[in-house]
Protein backbone atom coordinates (compact mmCIF):
# COMPACT_ATOMS: atom_id res chain seq x y z
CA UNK A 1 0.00 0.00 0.00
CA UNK A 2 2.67 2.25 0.69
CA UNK A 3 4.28 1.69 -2.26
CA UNK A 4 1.28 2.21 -4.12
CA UNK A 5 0.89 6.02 -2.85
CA UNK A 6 4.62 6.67 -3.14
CA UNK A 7 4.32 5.80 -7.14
CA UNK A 8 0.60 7.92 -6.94
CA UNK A 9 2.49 10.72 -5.63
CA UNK A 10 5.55 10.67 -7.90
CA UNK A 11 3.19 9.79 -11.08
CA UNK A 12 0.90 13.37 -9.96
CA UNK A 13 4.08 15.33 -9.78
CA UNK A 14 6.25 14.09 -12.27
CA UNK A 15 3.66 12.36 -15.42
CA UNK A 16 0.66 14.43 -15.14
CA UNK A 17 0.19 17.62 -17.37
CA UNK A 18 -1.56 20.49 -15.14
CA UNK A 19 -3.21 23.41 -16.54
CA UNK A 20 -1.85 26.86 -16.35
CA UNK A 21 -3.95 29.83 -14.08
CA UNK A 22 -5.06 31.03 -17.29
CA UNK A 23 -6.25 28.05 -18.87
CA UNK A 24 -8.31 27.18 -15.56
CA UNK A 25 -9.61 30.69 -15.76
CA UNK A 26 -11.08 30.52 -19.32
CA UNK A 27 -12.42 26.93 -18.93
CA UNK A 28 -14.24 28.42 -15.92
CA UNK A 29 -15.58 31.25 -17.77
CA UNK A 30 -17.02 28.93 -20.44
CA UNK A 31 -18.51 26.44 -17.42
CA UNK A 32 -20.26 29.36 -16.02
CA UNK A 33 -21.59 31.05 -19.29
CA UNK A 34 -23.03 27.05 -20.33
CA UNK A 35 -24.24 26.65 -16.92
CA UNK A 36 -26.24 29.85 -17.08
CA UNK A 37 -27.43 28.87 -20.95
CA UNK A 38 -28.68 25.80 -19.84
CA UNK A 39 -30.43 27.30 -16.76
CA UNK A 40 -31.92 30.18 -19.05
CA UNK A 41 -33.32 27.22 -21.49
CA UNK A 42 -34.59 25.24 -18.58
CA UNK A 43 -36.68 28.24 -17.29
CA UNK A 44 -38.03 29.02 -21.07
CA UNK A 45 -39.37 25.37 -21.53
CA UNK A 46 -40.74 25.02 -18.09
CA UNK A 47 -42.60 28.59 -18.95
CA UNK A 48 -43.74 27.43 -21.91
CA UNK A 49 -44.93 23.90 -20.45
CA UNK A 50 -46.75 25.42 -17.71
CA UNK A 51 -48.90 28.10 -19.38
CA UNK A 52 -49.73 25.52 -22.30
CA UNK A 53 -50.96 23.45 -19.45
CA UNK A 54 -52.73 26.21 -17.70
CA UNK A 55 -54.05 27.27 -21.40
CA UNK A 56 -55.18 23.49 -21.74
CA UNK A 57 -56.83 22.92 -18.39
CA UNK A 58 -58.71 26.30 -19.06
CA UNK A 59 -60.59 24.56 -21.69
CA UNK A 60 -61.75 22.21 -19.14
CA UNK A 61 -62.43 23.50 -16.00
């Protein structure tokens, strides 16, 4: 087990490729802009959904 997290360690400092500050930044930037596209969209068809319903169940109550 030890020697397992000894290699772990080694292969996260030595093998793996880390992004740079600025690279994290703009991939956040992106995340955040999709994240509130997708919440925007969400909100439109759940608007729509509902007052079709409403519009519906007018017809019948």
């Amino acid at each position: 087990m030890i020697s397992y997290l000894k290699e772990a360690f080694s292969e996260l400092l030595n093998k793996v490729t880390w992004p740079s500050w600025s690279d994290l930044q703009n991939s956040s930037i992106v995340v955040a802009i999709a994240t509130l596209i997708i919440a925007l969209v969400i909100y439109l068809l759940d608007t729509t959904f509902s007052n079709v319903l409403d519009l519906y169940y007018s017809f019948f109550a």
